[in-house]
C-alpha atoms as a PDB file:
ATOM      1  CA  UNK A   1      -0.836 -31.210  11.840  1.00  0.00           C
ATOM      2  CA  UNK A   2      -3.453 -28.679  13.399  1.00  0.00           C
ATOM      3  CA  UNK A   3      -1.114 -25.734  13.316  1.00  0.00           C
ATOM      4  CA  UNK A   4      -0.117 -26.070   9.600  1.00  0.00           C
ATOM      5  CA  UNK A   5      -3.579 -26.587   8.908  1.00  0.00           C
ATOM      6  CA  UNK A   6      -4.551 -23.690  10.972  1.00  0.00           C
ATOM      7  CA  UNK A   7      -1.730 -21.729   9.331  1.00  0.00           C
ATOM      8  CA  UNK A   8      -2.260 -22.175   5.804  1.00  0.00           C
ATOM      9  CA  UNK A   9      -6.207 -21.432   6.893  1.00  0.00           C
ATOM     10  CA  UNK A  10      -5.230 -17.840   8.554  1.00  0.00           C
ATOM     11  CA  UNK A  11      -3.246 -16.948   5.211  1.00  0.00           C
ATOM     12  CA  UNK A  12      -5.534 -18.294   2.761  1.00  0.00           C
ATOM     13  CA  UNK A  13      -8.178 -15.739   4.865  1.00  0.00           C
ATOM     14  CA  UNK A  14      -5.821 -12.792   4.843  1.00  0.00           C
ATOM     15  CA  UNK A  15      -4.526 -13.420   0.760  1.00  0.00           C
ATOM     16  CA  UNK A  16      -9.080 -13.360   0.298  1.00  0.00           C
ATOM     17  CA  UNK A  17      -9.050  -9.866   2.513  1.00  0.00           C
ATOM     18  CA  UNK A  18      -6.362  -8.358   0.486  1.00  0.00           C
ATOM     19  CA  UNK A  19      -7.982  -9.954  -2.880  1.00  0.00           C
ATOM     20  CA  UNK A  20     -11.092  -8.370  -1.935  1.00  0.00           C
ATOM     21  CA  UNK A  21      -9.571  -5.082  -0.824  1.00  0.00           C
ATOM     22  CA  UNK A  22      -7.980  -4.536  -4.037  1.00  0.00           C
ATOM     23  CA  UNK A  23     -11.032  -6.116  -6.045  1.00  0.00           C
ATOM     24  CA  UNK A  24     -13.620  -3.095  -4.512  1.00  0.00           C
ATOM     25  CA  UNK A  25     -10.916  -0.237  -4.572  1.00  0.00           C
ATOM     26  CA  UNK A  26     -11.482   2.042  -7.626  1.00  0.00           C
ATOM     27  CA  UNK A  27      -8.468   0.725  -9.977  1.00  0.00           C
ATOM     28  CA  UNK A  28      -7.413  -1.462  -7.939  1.00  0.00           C
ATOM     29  CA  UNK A  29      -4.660   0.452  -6.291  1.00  0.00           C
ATOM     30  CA  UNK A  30      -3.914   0.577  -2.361  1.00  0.00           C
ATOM     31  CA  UNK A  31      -4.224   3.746  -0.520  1.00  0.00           C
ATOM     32  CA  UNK A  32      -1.430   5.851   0.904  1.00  0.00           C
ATOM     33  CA  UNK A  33       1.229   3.380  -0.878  1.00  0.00           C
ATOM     34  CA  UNK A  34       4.109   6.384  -1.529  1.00  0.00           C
ATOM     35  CA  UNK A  35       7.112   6.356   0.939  1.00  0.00           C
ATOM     36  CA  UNK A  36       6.908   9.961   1.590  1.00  0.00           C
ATOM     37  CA  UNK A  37       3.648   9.871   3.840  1.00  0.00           C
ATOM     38  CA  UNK A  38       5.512   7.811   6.401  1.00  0.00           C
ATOM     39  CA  UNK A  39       7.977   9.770   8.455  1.00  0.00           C
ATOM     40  CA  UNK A  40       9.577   6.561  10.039  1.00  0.00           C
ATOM     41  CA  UNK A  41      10.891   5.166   6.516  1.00  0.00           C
ATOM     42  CA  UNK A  42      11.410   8.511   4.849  1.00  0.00           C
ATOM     43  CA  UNK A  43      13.500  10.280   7.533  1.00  0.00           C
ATOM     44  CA  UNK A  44      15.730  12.744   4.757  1.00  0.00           C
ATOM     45  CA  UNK A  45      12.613  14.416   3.255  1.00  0.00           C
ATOM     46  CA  UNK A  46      13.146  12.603  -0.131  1.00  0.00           C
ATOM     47  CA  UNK A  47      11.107  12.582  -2.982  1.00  0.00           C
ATOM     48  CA  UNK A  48       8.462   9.321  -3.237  1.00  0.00           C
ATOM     49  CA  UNK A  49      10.225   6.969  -6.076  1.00  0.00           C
ATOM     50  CA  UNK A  50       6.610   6.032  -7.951  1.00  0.00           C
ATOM     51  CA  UNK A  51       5.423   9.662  -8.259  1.00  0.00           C
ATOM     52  CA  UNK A  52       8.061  12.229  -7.692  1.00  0.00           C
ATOM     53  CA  UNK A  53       5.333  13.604  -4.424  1.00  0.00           C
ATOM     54  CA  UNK A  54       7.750  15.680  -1.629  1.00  0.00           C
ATOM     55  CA  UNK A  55       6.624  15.049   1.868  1.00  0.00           C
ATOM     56  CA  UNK A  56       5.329  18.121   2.390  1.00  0.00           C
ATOM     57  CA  UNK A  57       2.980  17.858  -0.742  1.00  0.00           C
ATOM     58  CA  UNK A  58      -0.656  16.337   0.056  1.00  0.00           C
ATOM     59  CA  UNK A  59      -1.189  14.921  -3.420  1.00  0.00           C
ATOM     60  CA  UNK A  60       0.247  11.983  -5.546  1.00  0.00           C
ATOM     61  CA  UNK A  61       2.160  13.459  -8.701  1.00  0.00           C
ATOM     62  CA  UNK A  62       0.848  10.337 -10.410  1.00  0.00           C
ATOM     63  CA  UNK A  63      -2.688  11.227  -9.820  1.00  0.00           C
ATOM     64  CA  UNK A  64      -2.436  14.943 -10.992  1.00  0.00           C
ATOM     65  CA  UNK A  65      -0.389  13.924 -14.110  1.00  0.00           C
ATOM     66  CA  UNK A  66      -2.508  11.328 -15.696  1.00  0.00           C
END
């Protein structure tokens, strides 16, 4: 009975971190969330699906756009 309690406590703490992360971020949007910064998941150089940004571009497409 401990460890579910102590389980359910550690998520309910990280769901509040993330709530709060989102809550202070300008628009509430997560930083660095486009496929194409991470080499490891984005190994063919493909364009990022949400913005259309190429891996060797530093900017999101989104951003520039709206």
């Amino acid at each position: 009975m401990k460890l579910i309690l102590l389980t359910i406590g550690l998520l309910a703490l990280s769901f509040a971190g993330i709530a709060i992360k989102i809550w202070s971020k300008k628009g509430g949007e997560f930083a660095g969330t486009c496929a194409s910064q991470s080499p490891f998941l984005n190994k063919d150089g493909e364009a990022c699906g949400m913005c259309g940004k190429l891996p060797s571009e530093q900017d999101c497409k989104k951003d520039t756009t709206a």
